[in-house]
Protein backbone atom coordinates (compact mmCIF):
# COMPACT_ATOMS: atom_id res chain seq x y z
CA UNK A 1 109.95 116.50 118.54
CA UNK A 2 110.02 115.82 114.92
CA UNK A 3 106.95 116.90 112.73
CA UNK A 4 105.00 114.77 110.57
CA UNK A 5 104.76 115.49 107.16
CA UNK A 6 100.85 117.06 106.45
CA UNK A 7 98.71 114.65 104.54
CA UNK A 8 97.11 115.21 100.91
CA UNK A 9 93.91 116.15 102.87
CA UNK A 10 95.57 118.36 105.43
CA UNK A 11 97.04 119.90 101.90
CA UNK A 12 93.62 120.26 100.41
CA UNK A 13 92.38 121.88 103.46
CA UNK A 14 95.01 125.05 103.43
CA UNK A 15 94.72 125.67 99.96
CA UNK A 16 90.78 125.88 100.42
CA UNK A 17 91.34 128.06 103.47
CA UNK A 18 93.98 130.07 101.34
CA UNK A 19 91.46 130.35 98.61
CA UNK A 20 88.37 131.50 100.79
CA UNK A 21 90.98 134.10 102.66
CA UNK A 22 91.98 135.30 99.18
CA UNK A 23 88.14 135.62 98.12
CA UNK A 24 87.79 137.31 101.46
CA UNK A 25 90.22 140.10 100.82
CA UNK A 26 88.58 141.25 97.75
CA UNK A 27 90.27 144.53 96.38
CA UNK A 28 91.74 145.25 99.58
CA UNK A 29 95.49 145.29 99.32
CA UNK A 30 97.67 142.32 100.72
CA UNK A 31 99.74 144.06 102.83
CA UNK A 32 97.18 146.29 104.75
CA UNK A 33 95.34 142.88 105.41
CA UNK A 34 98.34 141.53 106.57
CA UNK A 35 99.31 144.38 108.86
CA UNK A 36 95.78 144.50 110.13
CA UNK A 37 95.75 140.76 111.10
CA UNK A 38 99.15 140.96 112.70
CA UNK A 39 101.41 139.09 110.44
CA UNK A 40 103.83 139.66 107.59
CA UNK A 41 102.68 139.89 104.09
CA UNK A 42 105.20 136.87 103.50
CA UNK A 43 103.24 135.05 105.48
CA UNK A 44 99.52 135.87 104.42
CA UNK A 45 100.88 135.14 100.69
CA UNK A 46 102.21 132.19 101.42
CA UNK A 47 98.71 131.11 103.36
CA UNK A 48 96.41 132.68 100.29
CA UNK A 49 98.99 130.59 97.73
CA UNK A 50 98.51 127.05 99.95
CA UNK A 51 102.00 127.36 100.47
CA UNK A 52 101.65 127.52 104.30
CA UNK A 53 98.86 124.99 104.65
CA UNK A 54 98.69 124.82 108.55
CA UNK A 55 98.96 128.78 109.55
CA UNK A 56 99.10 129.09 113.33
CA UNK A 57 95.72 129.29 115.09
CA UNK A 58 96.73 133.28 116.05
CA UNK A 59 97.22 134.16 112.26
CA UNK A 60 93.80 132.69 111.23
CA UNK A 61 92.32 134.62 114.18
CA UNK A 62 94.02 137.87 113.54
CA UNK A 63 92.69 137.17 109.78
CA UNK A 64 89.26 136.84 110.66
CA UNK A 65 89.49 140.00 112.70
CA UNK A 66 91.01 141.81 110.04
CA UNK A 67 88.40 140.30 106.88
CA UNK A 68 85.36 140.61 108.92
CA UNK A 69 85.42 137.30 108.33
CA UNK A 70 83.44 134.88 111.20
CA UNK A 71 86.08 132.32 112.48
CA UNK A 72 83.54 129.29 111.78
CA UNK A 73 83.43 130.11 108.33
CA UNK A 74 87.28 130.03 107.88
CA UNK A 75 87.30 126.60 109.79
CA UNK A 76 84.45 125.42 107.46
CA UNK A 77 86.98 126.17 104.31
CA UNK A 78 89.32 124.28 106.08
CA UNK A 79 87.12 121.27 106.85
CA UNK A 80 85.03 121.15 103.60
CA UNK A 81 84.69 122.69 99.88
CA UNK A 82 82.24 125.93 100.98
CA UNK A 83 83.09 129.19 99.55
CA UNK A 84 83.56 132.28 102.18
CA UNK A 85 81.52 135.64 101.38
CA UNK A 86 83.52 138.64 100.89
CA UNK A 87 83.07 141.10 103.81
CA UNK A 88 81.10 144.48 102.59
């Protein structure tokens, strides 16, 4: 099964969702957020950076969990330009 390329939108829509996960982790260091969440620092850089514009579903999930983060707000970042509040 061959993988088509992600469009300019699909694009768009992980660096938004990199951005509001970025916003999310606040001061909190990248590698205990990654480590909390259940995936490698490599990966949640390349996810804050856009770099990794589709994460798998799990890694958003584990995310969430770890920010405090509701799921539906991370899927509204991904569908449209709204900003995600930090977690206190």
């Amino acid at each position: 099964m061959v993988r088509q390329p992600l469009t300019a939108d699909q694009i768009a829509a992980g660096q938004r969702l990199g951005a509001a996960l970025r916003a999310a982790r606040g001061d909190r260091g990248l590698v205990e957020v990654a480590l909390a969440a259940g995936i490698s620092p490599e990966t949640l850089r390349k996810i804050e950076a856009g770099r990794l514009p589709a994460p798998a579903f799990g890694s958003v999930v584990g995310l969430s969990r770890a920010l405090g983060v509701p799921l539906s707000d991370l899927a509204e970042a991904w569908l449209a330009d709204t900003p995600v509040h930090q977690a206190s």
